[in-house]
PDB file of N, CA and C in Angstrom:
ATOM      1  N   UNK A   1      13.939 -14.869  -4.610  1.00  0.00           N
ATOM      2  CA  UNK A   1      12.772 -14.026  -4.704  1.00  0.00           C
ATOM      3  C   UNK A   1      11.572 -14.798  -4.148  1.00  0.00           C
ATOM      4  N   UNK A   2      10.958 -14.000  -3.213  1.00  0.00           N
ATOM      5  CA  UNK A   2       9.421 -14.756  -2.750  1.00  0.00           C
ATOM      6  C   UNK A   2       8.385 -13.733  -3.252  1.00  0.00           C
ATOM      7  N   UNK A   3       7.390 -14.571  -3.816  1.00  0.00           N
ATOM      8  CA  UNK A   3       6.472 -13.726  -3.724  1.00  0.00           C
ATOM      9  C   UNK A   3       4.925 -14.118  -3.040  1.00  0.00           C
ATOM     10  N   UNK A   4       4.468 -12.690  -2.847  1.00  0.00           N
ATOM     11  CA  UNK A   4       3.341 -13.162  -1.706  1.00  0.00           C
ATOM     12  C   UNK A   4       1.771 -12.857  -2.374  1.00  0.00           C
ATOM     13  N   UNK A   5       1.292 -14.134  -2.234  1.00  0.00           N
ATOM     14  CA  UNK A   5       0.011 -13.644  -3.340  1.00  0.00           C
ATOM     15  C   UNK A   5      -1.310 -13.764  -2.930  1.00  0.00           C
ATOM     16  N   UNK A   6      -1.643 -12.803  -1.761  1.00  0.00           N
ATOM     17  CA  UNK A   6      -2.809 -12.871  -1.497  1.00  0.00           C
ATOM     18  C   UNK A   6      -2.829 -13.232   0.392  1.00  0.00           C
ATOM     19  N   UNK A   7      -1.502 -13.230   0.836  1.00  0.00           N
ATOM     20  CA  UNK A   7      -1.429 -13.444   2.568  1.00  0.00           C
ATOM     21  C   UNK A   7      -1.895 -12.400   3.495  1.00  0.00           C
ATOM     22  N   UNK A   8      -2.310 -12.863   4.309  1.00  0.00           N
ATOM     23  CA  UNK A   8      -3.171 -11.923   5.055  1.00  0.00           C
ATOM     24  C   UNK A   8      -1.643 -11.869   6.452  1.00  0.00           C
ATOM     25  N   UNK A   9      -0.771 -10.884   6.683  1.00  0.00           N
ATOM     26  CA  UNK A   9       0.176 -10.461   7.360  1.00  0.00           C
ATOM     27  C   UNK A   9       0.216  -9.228   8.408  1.00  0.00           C
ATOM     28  N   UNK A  10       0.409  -9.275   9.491  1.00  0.00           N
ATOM     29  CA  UNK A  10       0.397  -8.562  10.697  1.00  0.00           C
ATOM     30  C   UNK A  10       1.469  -7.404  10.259  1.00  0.00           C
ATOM     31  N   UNK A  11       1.206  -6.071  10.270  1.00  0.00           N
ATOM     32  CA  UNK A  11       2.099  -5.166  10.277  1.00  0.00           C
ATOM     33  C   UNK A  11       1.622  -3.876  11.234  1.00  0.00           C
ATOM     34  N   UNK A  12       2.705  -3.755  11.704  1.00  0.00           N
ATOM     35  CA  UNK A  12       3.490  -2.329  12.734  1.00  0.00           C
ATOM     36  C   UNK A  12       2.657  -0.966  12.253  1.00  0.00           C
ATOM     37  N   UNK A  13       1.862   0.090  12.840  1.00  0.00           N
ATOM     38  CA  UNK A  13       1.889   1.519  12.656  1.00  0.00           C
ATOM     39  C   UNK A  13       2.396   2.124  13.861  1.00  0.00           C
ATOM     40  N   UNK A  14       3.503   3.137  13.094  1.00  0.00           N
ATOM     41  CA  UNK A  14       3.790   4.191  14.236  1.00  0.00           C
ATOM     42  C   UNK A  14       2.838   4.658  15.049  1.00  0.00           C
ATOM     43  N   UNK A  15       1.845   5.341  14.873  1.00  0.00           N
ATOM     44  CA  UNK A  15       0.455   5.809  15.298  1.00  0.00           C
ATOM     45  C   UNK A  15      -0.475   4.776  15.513  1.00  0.00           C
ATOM     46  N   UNK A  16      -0.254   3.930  15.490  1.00  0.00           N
ATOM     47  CA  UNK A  16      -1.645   3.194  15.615  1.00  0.00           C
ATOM     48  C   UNK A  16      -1.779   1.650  15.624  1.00  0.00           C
ATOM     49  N   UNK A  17      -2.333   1.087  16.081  1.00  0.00           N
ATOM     50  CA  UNK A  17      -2.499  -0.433  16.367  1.00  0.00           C
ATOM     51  C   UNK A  17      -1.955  -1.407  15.245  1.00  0.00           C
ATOM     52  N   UNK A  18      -1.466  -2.847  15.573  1.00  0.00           N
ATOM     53  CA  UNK A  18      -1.450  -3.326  14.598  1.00  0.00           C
ATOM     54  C   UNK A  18      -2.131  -3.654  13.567  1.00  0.00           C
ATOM     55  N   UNK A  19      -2.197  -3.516  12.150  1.00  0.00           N
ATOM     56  CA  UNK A  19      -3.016  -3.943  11.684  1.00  0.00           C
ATOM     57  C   UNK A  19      -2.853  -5.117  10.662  1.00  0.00           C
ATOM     58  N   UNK A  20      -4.169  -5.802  10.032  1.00  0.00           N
ATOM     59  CA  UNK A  20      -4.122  -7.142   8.978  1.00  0.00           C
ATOM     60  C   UNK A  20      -4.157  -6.658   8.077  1.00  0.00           C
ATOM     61  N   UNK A  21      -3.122  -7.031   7.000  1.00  0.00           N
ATOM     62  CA  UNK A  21      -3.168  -6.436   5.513  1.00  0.00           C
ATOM     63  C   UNK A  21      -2.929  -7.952   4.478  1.00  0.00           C
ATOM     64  N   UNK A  22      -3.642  -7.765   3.584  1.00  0.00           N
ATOM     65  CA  UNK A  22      -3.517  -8.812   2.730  1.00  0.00           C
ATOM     66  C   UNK A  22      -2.734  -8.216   1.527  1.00  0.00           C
ATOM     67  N   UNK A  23      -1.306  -9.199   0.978  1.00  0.00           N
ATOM     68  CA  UNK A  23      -0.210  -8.724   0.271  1.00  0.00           C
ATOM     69  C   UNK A  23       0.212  -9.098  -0.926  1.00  0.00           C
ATOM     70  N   UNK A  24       0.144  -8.486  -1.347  1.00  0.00           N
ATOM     71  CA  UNK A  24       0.317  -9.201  -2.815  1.00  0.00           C
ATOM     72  C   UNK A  24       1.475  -8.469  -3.740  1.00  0.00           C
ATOM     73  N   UNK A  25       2.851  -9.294  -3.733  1.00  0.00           N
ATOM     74  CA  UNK A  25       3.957  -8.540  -4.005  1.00  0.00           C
ATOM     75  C   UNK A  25       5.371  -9.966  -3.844  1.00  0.00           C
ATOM     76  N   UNK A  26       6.196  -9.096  -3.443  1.00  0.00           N
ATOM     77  CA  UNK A  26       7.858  -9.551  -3.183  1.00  0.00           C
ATOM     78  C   UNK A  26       8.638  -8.611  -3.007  1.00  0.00           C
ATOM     79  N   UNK A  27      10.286  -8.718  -2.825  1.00  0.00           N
ATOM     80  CA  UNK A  27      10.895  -8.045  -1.997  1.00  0.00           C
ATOM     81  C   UNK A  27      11.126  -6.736  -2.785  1.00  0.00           C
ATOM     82  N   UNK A  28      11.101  -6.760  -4.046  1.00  0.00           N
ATOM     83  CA  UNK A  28      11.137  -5.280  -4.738  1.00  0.00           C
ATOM     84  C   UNK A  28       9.988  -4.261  -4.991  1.00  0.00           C
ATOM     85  N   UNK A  29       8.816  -4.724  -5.004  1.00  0.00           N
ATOM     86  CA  UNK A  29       7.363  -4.750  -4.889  1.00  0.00           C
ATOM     87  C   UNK A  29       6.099  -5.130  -4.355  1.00  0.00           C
ATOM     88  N   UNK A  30       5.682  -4.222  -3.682  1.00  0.00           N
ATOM     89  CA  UNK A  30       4.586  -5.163  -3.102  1.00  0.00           C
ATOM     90  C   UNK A  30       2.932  -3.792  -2.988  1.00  0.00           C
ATOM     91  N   UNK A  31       1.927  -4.430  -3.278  1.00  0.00           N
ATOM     92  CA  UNK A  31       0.629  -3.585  -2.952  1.00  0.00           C
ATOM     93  C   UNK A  31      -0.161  -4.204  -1.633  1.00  0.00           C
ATOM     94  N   UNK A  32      -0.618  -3.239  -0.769  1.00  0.00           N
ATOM     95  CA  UNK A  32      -1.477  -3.805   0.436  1.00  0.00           C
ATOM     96  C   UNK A  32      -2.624  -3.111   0.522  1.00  0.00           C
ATOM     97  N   UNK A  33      -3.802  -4.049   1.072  1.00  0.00           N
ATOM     98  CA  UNK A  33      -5.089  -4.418   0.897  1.00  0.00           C
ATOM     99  C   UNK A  33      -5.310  -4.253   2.254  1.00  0.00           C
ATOM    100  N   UNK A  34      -6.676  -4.544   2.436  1.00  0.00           N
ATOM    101  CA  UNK A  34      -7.679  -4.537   3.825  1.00  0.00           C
ATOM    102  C   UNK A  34      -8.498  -5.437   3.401  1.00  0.00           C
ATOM    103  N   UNK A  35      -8.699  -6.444   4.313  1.00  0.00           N
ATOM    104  CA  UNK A  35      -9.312  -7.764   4.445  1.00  0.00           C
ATOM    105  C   UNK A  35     -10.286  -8.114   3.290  1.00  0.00           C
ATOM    106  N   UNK A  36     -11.115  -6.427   3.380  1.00  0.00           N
ATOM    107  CA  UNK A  36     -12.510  -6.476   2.547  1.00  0.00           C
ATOM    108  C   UNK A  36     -11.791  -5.652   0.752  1.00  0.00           C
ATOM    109  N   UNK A  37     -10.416  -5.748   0.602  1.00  0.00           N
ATOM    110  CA  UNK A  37     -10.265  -5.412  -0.656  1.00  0.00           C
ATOM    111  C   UNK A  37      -9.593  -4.121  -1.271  1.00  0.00           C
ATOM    112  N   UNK A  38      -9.289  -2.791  -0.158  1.00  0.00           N
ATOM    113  CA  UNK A  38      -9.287  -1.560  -0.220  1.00  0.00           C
ATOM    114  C   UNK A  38      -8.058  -1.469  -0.058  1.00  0.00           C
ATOM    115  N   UNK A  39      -6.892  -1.004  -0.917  1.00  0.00           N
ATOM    116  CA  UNK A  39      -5.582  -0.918  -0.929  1.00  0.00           C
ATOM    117  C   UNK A  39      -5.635   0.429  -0.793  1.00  0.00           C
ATOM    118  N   UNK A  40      -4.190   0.500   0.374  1.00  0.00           N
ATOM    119  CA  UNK A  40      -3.665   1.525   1.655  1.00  0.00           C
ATOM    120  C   UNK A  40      -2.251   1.044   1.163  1.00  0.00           C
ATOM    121  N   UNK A  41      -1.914   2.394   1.611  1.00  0.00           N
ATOM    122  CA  UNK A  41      -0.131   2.581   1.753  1.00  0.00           C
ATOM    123  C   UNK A  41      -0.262   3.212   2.664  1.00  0.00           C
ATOM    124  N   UNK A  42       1.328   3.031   3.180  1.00  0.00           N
ATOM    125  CA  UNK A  42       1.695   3.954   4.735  1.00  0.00           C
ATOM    126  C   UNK A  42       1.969   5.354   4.422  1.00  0.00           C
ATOM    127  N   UNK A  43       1.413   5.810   5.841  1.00  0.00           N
ATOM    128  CA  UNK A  43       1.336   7.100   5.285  1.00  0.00           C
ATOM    129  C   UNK A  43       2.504   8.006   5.876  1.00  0.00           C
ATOM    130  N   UNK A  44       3.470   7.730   6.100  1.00  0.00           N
ATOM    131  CA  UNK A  44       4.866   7.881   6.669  1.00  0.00           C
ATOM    132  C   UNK A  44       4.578   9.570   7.294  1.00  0.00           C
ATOM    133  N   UNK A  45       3.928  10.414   7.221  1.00  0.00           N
ATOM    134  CA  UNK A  45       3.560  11.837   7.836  1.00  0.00           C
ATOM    135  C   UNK A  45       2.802  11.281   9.043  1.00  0.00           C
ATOM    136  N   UNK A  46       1.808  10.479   8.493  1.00  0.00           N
ATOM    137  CA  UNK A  46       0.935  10.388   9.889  1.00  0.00           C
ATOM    138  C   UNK A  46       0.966   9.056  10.367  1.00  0.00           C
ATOM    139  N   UNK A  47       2.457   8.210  10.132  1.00  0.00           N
ATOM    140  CA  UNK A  47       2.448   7.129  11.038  1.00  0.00           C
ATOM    141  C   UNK A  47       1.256   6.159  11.058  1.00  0.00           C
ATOM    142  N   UNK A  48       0.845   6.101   9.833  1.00  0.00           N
ATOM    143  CA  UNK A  48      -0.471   4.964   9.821  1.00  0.00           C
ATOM    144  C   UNK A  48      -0.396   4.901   8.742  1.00  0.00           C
ATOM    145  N   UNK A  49      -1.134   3.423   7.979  1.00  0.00           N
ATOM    146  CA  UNK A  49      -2.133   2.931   6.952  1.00  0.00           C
ATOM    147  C   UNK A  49      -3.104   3.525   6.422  1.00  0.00           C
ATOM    148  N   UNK A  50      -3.347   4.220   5.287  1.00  0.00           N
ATOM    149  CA  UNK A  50      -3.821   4.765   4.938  1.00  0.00           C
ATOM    150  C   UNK A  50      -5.065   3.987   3.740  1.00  0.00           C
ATOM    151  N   UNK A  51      -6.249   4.996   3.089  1.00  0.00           N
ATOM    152  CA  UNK A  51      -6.869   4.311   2.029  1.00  0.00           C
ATOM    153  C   UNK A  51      -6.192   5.280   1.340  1.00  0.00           C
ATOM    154  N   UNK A  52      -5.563   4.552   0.179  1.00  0.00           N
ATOM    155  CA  UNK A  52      -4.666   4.544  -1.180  1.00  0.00           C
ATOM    156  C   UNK A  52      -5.836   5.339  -2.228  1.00  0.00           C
ATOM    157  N   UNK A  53      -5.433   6.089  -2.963  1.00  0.00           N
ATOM    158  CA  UNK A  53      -5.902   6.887  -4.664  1.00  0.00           C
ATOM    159  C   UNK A  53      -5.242   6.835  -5.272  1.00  0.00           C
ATOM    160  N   UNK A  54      -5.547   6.676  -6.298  1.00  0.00           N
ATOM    161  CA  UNK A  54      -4.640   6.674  -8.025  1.00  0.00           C
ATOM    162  C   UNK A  54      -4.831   8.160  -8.191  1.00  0.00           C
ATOM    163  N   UNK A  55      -3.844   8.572  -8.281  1.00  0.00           N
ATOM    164  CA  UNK A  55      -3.125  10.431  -8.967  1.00  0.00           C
ATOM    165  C   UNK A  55      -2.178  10.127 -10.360  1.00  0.00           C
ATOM    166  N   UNK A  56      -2.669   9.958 -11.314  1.00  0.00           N
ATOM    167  CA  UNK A  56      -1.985  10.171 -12.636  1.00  0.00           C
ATOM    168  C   UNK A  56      -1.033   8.507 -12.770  1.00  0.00           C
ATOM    169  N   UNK A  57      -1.928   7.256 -11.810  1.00  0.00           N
ATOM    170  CA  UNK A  57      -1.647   6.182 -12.311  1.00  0.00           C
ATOM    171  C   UNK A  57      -0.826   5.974 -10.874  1.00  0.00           C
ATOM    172  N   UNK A  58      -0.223   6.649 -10.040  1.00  0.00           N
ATOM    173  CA  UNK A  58       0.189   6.125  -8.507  1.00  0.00           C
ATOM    174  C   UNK A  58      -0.712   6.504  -7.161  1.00  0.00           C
ATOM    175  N   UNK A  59       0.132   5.765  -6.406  1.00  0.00           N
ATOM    176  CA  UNK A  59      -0.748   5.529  -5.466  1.00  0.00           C
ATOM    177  C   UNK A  59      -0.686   6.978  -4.697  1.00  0.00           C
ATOM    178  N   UNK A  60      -1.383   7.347  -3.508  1.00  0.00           N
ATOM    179  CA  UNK A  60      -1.382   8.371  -2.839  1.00  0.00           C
ATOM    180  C   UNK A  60      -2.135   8.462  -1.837  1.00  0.00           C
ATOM    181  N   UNK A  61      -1.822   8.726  -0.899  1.00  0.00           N
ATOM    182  CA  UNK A  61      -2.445   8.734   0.734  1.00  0.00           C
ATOM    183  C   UNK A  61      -3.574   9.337   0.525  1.00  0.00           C
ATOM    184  N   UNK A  62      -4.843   8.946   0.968  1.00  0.00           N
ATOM    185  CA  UNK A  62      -6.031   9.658   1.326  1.00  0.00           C
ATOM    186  C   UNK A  62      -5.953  10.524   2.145  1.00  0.00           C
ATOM    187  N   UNK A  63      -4.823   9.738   3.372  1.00  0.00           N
ATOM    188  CA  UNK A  63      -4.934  10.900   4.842  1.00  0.00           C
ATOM    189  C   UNK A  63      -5.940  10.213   5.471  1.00  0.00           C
ATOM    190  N   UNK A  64      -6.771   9.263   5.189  1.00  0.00           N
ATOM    191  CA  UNK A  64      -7.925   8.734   5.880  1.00  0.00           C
ATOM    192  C   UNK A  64      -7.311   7.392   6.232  1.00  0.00           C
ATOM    193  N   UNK A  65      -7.311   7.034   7.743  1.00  0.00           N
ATOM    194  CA  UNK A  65      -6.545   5.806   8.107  1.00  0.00           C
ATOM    195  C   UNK A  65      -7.368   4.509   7.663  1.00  0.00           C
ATOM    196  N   UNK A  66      -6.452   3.341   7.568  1.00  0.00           N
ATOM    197  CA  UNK A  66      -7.966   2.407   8.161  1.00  0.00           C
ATOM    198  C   UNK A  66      -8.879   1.969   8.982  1.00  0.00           C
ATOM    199  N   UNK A  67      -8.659   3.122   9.941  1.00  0.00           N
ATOM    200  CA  UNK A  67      -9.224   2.331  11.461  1.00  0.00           C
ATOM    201  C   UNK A  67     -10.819   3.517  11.025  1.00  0.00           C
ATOM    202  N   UNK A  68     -10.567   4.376  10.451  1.00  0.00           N
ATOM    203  CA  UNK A  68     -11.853   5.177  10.379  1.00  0.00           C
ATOM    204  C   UNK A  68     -12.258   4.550   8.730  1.00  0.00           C
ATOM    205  N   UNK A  69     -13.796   5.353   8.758  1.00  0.00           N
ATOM    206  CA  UNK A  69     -14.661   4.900   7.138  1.00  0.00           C
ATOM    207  C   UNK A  69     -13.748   5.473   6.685  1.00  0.00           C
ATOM    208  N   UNK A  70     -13.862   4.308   5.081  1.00  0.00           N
ATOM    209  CA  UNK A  70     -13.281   5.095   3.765  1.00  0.00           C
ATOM    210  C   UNK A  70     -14.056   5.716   3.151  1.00  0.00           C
ATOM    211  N   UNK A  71     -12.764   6.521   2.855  1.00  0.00           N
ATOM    212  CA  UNK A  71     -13.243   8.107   1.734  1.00  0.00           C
ATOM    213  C   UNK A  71     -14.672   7.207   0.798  1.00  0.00           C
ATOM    214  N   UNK A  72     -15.573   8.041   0.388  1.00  0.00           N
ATOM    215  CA  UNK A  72     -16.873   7.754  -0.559  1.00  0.00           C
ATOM    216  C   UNK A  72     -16.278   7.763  -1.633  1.00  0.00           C
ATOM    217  N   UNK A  73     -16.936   6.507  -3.052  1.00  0.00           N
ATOM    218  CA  UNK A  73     -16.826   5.771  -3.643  1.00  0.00           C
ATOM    219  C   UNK A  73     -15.308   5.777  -3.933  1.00  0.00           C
ATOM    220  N   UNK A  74     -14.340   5.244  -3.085  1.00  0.00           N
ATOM    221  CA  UNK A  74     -13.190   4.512  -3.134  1.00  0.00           C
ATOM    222  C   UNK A  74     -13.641   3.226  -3.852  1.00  0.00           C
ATOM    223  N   UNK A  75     -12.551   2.581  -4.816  1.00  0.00           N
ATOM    224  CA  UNK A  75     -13.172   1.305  -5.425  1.00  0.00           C
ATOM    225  C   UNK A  75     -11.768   0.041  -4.720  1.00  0.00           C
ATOM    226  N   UNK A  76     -12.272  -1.146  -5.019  1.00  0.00           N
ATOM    227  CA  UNK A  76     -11.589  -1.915  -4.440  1.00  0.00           C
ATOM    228  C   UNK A  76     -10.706  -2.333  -5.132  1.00  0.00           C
ATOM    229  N   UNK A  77      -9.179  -2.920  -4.661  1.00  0.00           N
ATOM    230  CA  UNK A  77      -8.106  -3.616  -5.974  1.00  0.00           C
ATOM    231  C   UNK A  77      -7.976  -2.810  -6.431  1.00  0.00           C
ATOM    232  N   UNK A  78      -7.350  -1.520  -6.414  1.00  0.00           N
ATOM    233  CA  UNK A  78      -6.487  -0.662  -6.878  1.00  0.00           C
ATOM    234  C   UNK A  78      -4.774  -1.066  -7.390  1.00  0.00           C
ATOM    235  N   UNK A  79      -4.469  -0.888  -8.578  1.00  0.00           N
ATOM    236  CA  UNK A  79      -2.901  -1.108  -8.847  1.00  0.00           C
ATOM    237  C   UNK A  79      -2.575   0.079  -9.707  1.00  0.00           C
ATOM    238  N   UNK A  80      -1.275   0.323  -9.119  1.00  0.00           N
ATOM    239  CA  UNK A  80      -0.565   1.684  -9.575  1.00  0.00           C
ATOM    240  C   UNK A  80      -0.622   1.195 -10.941  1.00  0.00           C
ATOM    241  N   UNK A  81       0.134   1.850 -12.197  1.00  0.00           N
ATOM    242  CA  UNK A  81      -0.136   1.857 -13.757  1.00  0.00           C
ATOM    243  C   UNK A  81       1.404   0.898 -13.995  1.00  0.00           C
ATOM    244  N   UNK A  82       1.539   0.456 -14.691  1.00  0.00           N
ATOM    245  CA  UNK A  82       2.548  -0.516 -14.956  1.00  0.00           C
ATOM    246  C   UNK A  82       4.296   0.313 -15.259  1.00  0.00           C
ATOM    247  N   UNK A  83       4.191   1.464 -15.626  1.00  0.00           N
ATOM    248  CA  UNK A  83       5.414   2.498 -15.449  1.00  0.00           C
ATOM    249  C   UNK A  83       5.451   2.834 -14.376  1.00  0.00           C
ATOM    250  N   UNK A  84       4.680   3.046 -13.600  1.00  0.00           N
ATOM    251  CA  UNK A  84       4.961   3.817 -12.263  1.00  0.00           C
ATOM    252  C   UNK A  84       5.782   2.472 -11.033  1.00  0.00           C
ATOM    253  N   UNK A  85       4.907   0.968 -11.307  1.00  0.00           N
ATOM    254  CA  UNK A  85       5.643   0.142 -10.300  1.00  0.00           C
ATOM    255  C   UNK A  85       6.692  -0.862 -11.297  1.00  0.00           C
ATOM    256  N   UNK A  86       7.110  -0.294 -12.271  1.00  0.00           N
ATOM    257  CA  UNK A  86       8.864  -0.321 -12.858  1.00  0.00           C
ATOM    258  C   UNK A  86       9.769   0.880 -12.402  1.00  0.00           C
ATOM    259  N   UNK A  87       9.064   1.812 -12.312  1.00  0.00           N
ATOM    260  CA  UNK A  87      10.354   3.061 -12.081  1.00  0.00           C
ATOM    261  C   UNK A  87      10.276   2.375 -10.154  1.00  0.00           C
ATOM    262  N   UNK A  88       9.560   2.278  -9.469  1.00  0.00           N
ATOM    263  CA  UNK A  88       9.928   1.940  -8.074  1.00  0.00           C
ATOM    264  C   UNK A  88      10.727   0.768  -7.979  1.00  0.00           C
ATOM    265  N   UNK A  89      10.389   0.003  -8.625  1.00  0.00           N
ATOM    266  CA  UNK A  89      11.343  -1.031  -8.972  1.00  0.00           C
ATOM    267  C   UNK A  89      12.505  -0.734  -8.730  1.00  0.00           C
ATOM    268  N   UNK A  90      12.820  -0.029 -10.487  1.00  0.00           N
ATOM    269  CA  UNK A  90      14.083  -0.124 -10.337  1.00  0.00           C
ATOM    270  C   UNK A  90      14.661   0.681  -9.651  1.00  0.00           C
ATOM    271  N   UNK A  91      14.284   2.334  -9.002  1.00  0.00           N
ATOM    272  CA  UNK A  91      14.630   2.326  -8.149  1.00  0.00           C
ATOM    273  C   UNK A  91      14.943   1.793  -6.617  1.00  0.00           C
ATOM    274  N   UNK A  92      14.372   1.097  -6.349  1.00  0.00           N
ATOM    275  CA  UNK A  92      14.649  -0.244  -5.247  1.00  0.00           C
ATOM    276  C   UNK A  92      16.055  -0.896  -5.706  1.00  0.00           C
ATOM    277  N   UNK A  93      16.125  -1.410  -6.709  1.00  0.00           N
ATOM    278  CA  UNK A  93      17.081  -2.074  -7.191  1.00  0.00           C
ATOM    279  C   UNK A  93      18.197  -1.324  -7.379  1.00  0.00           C
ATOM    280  N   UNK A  94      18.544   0.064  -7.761  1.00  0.00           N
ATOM    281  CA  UNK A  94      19.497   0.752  -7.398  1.00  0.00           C
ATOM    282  C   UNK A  94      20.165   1.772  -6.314  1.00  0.00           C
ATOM    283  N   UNK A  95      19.121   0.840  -4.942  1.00  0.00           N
ATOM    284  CA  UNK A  95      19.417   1.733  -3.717  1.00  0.00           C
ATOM    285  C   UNK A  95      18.572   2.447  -3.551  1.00  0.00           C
ATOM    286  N   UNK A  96      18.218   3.044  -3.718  1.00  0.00           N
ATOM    287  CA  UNK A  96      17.372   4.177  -3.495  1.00  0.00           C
ATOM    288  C   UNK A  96      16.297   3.793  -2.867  1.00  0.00           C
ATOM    289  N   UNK A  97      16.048   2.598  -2.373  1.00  0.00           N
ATOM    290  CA  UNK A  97      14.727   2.092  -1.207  1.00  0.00           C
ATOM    291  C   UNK A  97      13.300   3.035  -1.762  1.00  0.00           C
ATOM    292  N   UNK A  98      12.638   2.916  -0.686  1.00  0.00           N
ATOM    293  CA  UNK A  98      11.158   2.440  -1.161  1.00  0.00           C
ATOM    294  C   UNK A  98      10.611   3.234   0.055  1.00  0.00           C
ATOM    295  N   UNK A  99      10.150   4.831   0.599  1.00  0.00           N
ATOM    296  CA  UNK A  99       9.622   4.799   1.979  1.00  0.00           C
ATOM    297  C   UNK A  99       8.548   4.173   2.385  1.00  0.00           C
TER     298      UNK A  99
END
């Protein structure tokens, strides 16, 4: 198990340029950031990085990439609720991957 606590790492968008995400996770889990603090998930519809919202304790695509402003008062260091990144977990851990 590695875990990554705080690396600033080059990643791939379908749609869109590479971008720098700072990571904080390991191979069953992981949350990603923007340089200045603003955690994004991929947004697998629109092939990009997205700014991330909490919906009932998980994460959820804004729809707003990072290459444009973030959504108004987005806050920084966002983490899903502590049930929500155990059930991904363990689903990870029983196959069922992670999109």
């Amino acid at each position: 198990m590695t875990a990554i606590i705080g690396e600033t790492l080059t990643f791939e968008q379908e749609n869109g340029p590479d971008v720098k995400l700072v990571v904080f996770g390991d191979e069953h889990y992981a949350r990603y950031e923007t340089e200045d603090g603003y955690t994004v998930i991929y947004d697998y519809d629109l092939g990009l990085f997205c700014y991330a919202l909490l919906v009932d304790g998980e994460f959820v695509s804004s729809g707003v990439s990072l290459t444009e402003s973030r959504p108004a008062g987005l806050k920084t260091h966002l983490e899903e609720a502590d049930e929500v990144r155990v059930a991904k977990i363990e689903k990870r851990a029983s196959g069922g991957g992670m999109p």
